[in-house]
PDB file of N, CA and C in Angstrom:
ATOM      1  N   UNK A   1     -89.383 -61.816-239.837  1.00  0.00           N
ATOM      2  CA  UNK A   1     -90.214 -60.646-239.750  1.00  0.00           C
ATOM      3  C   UNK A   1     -91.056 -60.759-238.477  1.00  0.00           C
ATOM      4  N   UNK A   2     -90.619 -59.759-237.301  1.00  0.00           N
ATOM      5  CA  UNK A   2     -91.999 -59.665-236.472  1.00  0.00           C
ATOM      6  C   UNK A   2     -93.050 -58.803-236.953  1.00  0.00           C
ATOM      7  N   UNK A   3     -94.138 -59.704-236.531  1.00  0.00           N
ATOM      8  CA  UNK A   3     -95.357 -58.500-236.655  1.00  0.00           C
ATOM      9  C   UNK A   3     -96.331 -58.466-235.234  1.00  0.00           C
ATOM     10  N   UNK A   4     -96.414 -57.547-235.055  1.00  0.00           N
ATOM     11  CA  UNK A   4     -97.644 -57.268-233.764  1.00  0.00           C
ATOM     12  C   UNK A   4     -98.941 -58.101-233.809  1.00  0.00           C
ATOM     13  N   UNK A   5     -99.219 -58.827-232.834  1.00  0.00           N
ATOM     14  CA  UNK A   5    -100.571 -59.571-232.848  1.00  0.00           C
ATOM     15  C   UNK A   5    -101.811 -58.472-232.335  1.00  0.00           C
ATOM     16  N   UNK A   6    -102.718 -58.341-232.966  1.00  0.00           N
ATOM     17  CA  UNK A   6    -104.481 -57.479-232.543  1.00  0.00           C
ATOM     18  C   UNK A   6    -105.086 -59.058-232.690  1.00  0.00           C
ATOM     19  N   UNK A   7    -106.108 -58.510-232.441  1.00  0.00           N
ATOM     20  CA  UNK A   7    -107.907 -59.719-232.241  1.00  0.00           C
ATOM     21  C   UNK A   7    -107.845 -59.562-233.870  1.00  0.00           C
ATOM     22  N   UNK A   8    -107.962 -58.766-234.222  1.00  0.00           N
ATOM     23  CA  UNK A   8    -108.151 -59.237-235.761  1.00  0.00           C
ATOM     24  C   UNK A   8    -107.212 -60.064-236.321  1.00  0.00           C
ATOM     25  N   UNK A   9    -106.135 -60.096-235.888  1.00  0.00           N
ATOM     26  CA  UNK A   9    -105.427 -60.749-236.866  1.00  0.00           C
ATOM     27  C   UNK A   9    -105.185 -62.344-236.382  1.00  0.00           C
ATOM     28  N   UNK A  10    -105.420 -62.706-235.213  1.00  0.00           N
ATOM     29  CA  UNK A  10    -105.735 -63.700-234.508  1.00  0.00           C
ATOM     30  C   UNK A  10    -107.110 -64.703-235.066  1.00  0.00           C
ATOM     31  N   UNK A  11    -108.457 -63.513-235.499  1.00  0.00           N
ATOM     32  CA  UNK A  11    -109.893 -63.836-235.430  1.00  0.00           C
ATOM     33  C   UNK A  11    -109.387 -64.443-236.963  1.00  0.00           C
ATOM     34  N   UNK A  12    -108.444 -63.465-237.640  1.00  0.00           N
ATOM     35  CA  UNK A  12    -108.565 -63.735-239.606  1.00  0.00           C
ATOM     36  C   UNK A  12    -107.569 -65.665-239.648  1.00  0.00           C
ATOM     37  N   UNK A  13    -106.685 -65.672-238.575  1.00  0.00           N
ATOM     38  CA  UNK A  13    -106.142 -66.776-238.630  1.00  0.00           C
ATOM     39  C   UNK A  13    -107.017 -68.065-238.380  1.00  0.00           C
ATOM     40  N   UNK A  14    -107.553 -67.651-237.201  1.00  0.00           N
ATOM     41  CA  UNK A  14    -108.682 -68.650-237.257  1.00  0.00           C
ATOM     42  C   UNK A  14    -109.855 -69.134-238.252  1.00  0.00           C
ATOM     43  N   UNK A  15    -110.124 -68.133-238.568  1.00  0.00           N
ATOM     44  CA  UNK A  15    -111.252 -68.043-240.003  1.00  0.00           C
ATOM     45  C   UNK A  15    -110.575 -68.539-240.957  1.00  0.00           C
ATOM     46  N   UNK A  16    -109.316 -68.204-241.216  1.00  0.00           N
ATOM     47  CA  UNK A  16    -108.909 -68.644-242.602  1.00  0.00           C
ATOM     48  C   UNK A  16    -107.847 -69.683-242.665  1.00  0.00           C
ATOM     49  N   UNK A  17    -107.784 -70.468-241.588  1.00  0.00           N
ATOM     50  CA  UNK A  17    -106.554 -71.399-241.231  1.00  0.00           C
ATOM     51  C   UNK A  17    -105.181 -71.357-241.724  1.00  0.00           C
ATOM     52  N   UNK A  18    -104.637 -70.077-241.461  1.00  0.00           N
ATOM     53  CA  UNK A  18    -103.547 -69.277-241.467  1.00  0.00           C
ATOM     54  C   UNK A  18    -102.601 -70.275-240.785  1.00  0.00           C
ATOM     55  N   UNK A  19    -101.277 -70.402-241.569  1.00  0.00           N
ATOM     56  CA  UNK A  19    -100.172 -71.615-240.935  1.00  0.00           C
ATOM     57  C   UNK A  19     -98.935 -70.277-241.277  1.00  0.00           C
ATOM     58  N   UNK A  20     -98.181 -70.794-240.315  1.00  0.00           N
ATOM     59  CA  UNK A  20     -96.702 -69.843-240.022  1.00  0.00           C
ATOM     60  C   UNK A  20     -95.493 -70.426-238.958  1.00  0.00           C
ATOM     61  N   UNK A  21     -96.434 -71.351-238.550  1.00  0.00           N
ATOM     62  CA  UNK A  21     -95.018 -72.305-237.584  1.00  0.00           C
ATOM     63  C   UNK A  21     -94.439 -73.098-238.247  1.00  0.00           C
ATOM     64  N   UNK A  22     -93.230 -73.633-238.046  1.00  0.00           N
ATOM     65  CA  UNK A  22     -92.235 -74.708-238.327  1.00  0.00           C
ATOM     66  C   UNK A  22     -93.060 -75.869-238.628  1.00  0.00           C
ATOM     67  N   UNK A  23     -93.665 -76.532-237.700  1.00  0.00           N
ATOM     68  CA  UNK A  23     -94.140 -77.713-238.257  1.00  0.00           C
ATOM     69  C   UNK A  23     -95.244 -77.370-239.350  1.00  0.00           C
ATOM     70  N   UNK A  24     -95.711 -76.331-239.594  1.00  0.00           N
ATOM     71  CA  UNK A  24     -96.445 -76.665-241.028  1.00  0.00           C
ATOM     72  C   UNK A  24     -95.434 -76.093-242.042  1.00  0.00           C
ATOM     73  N   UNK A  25     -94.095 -75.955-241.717  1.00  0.00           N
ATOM     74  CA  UNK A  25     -92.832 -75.622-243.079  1.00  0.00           C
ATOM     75  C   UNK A  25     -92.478 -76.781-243.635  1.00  0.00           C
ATOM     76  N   UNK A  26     -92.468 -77.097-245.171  1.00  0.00           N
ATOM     77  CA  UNK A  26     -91.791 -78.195-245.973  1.00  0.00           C
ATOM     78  C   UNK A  26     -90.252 -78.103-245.629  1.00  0.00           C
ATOM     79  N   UNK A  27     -89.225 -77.409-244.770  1.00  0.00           N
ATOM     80  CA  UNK A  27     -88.280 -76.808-244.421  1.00  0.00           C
ATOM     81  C   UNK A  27     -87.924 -78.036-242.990  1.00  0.00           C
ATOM     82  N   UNK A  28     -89.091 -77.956-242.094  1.00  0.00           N
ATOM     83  CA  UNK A  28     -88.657 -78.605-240.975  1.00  0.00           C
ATOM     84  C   UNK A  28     -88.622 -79.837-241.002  1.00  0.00           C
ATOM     85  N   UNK A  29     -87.467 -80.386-239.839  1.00  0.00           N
ATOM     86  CA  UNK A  29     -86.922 -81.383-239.926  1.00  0.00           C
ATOM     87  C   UNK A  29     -87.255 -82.087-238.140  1.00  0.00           C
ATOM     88  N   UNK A  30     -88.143 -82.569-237.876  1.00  0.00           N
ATOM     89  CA  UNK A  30     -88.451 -83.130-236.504  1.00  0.00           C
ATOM     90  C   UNK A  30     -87.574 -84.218-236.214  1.00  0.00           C
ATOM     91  N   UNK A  31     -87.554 -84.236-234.533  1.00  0.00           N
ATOM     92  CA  UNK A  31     -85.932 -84.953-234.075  1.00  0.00           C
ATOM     93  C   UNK A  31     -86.727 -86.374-234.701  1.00  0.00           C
ATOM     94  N   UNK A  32     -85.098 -86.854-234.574  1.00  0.00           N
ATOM     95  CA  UNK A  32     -85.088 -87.664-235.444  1.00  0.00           C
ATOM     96  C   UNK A  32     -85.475 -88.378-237.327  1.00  0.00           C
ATOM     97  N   UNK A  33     -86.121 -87.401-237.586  1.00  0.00           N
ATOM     98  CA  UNK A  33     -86.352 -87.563-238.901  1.00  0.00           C
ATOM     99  C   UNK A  33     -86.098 -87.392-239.854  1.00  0.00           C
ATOM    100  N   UNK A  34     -85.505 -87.961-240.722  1.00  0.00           N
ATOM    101  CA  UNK A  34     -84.873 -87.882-241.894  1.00  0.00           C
ATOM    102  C   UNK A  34     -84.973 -88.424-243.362  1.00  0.00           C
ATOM    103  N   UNK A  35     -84.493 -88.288-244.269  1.00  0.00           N
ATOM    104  CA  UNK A  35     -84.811 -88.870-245.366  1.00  0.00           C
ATOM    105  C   UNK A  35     -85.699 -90.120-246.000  1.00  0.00           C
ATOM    106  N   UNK A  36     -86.430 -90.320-245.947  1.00  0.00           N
ATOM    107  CA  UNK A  36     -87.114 -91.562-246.611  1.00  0.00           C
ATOM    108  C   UNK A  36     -87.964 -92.239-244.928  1.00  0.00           C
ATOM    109  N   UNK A  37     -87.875 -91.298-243.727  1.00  0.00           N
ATOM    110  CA  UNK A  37     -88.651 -91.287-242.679  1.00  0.00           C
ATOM    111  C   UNK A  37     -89.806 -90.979-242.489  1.00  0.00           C
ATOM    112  N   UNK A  38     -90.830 -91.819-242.753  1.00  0.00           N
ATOM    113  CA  UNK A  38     -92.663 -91.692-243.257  1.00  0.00           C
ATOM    114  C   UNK A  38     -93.246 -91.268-241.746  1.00  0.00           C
ATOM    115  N   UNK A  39     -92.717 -91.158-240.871  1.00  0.00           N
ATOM    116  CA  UNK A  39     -93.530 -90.214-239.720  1.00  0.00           C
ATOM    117  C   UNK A  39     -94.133 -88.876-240.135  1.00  0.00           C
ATOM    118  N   UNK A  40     -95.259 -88.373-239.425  1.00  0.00           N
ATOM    119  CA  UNK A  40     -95.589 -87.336-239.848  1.00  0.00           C
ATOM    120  C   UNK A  40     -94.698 -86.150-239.241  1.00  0.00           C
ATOM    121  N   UNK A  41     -94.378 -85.231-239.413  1.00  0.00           N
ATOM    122  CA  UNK A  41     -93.533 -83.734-239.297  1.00  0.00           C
ATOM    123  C   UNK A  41     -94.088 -83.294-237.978  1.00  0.00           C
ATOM    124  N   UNK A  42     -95.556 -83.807-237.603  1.00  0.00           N
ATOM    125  CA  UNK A  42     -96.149 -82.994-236.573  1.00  0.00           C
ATOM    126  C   UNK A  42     -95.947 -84.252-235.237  1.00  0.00           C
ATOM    127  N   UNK A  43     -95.284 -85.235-235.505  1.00  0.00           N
ATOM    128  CA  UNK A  43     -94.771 -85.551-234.337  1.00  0.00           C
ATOM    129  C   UNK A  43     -94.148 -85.450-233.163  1.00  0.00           C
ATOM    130  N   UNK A  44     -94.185 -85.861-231.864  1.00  0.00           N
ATOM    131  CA  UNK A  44     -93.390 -85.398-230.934  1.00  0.00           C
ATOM    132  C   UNK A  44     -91.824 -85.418-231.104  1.00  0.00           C
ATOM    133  N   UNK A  45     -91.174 -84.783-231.022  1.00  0.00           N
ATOM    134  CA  UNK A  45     -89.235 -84.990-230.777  1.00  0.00           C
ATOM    135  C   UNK A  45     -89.133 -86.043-229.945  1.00  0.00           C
ATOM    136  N   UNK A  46     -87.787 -87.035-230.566  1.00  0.00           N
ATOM    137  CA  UNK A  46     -87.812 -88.271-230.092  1.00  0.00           C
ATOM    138  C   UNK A  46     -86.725 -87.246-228.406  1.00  0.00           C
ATOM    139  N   UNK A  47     -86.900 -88.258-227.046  1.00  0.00           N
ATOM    140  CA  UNK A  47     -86.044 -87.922-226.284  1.00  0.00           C
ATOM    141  C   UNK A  47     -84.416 -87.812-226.598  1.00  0.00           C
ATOM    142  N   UNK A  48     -84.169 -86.326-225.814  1.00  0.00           N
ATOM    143  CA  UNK A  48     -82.974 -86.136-226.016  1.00  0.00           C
ATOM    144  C   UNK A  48     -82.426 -85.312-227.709  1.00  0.00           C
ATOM    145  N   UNK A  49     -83.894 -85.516-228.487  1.00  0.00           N
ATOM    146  CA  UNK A  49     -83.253 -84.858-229.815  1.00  0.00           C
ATOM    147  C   UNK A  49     -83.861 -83.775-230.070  1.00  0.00           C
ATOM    148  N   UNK A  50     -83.588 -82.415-230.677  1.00  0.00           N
ATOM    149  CA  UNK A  50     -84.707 -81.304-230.712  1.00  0.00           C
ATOM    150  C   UNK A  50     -85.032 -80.917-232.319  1.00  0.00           C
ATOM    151  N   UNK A  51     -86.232 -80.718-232.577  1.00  0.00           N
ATOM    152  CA  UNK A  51     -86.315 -80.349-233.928  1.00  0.00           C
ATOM    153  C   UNK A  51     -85.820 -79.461-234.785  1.00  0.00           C
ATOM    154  N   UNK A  52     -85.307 -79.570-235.739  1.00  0.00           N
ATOM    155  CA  UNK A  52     -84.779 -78.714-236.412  1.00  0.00           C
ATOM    156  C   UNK A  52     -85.445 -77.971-237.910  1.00  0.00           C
ATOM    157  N   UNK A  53     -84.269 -76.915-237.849  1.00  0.00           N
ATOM    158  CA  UNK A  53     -85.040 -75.990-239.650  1.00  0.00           C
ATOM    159  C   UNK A  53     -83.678 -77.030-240.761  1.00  0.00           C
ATOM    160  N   UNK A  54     -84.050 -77.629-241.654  1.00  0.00           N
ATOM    161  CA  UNK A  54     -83.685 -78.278-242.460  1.00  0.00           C
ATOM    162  C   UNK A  54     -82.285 -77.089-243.362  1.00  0.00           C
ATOM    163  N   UNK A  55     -82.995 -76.050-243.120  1.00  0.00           N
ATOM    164  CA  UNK A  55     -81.996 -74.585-244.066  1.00  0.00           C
ATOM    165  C   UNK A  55     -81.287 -74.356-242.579  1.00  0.00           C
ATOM    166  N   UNK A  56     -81.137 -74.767-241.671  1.00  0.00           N
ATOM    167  CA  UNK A  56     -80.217 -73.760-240.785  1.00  0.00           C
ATOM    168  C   UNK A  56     -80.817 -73.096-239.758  1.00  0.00           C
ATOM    169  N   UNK A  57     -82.183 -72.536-239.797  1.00  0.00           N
ATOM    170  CA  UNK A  57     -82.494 -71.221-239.292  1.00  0.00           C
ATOM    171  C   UNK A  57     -83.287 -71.729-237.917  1.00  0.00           C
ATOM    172  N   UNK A  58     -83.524 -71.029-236.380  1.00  0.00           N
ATOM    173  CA  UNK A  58     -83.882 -71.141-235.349  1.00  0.00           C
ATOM    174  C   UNK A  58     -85.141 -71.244-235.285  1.00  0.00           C
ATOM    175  N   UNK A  59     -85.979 -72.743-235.146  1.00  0.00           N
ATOM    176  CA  UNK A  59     -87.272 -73.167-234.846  1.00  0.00           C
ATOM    177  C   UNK A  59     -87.753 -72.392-233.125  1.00  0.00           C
ATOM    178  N   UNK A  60     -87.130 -71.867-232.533  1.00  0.00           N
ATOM    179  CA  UNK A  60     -87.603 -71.571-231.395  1.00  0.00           C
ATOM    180  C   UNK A  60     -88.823 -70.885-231.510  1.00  0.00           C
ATOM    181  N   UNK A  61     -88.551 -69.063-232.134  1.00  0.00           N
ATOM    182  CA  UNK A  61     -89.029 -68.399-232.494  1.00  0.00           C
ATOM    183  C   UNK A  61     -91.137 -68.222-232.775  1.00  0.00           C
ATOM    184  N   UNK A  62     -90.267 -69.738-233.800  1.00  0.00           N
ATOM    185  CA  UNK A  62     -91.266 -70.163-234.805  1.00  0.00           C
ATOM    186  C   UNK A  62     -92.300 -71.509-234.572  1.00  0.00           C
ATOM    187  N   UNK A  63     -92.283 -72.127-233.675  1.00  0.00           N
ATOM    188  CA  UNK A  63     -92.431 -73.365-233.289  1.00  0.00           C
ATOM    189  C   UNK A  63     -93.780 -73.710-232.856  1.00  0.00           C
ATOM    190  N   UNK A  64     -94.789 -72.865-232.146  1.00  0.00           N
ATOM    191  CA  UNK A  64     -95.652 -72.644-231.323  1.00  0.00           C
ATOM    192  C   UNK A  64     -96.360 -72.192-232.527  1.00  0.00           C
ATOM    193  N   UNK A  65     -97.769 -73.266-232.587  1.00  0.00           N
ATOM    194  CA  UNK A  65     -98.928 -72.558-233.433  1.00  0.00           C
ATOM    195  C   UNK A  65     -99.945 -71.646-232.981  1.00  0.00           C
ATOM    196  N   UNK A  66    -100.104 -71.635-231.608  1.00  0.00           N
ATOM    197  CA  UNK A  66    -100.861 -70.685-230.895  1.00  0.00           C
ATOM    198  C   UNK A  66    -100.554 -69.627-230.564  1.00  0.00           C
ATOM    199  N   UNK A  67    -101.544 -68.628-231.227  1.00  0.00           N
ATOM    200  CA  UNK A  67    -101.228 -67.014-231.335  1.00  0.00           C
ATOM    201  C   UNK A  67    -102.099 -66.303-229.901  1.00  0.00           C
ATOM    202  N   UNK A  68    -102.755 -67.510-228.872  1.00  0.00           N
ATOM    203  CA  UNK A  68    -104.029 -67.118-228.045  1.00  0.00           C
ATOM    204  C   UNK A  68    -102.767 -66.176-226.952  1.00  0.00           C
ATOM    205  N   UNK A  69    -101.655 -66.334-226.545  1.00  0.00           N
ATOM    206  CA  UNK A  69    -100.788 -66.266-225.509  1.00  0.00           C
ATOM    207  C   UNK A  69     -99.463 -65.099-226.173  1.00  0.00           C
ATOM    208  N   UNK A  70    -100.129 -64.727-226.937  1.00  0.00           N
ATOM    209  CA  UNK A  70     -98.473 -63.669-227.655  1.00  0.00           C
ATOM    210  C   UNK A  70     -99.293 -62.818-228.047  1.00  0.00           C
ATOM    211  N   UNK A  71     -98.233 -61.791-227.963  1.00  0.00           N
ATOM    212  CA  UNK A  71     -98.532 -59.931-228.537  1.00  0.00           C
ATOM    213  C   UNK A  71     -97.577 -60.205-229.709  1.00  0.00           C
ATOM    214  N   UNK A  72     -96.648 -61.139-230.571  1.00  0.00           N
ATOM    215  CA  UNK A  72     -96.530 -60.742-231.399  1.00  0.00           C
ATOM    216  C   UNK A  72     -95.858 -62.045-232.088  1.00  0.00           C
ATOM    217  N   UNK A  73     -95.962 -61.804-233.388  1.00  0.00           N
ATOM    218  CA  UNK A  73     -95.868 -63.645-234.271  1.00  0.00           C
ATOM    219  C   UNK A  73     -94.228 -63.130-234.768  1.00  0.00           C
ATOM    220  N   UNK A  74     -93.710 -64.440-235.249  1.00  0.00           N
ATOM    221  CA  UNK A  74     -92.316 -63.982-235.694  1.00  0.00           C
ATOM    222  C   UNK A  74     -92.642 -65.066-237.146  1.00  0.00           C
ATOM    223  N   UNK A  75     -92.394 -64.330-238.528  1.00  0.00           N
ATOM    224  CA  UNK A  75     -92.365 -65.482-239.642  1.00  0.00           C
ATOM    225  C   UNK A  75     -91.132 -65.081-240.262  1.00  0.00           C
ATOM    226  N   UNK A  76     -91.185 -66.704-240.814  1.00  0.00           N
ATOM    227  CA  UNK A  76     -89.814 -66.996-241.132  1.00  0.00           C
ATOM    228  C   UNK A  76     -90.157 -66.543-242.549  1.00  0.00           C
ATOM    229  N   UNK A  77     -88.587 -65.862-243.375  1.00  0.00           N
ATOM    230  CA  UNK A  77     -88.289 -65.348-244.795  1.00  0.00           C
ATOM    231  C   UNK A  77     -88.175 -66.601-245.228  1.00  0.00           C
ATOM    232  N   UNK A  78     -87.826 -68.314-244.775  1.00  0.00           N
ATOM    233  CA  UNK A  78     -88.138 -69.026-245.981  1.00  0.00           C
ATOM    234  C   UNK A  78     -89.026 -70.154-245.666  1.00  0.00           C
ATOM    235  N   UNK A  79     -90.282 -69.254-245.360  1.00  0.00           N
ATOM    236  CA  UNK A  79     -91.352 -70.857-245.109  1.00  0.00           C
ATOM    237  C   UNK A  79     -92.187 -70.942-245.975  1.00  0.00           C
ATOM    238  N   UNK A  80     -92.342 -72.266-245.936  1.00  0.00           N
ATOM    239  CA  UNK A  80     -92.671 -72.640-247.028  1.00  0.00           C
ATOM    240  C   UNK A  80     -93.801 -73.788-247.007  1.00  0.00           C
ATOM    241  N   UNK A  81     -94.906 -73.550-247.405  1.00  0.00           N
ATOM    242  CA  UNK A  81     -95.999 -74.854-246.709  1.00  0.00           C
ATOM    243  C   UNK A  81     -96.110 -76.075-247.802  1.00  0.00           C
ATOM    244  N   UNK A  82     -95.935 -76.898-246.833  1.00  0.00           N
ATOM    245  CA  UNK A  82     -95.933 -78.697-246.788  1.00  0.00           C
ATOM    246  C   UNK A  82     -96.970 -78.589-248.065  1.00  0.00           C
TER     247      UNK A  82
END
């Protein structure tokens, strides 16, 4: 779903610590990490590997928690918070 970014909806994210990127999805899968891998999710991608959506679907989009630099947010139909 895109939706259009305003100041309000930017100001309400901030106020209300609004999450919608990949790394705060129970879904994502950061390079290298896998099963029974106790790193945290919000780690850097190891070189050479890129993070992934655990279901399939394109982290590009979605990846970036900062709304200061975009006219418009893209959320994913299956996110799901950690």
């Amino acid at each position: 779903m895109i939706h259009p970014l305003d100041d309000r909806l930017r100001e309400e994210a901030r106020r209300y610590r609004l999450v919608f990127a990949c790394p705060d999805c129970a879904s994502f899968d950061p390079a290298g990490a896998g099963e029974g891998d106790a790193r945290d999710v919000r780690d850097a991608a190891l070189p050479g590997r890129a993070p992934r959506c655990s279901l399939g679907y394109p982290v590009a989009p979605h990846v970036s928690r900062s709304l200061d630099d975009r006219d418009e947010v893209v959320f994913c139909k299956a996110f799901e918070l950690r």
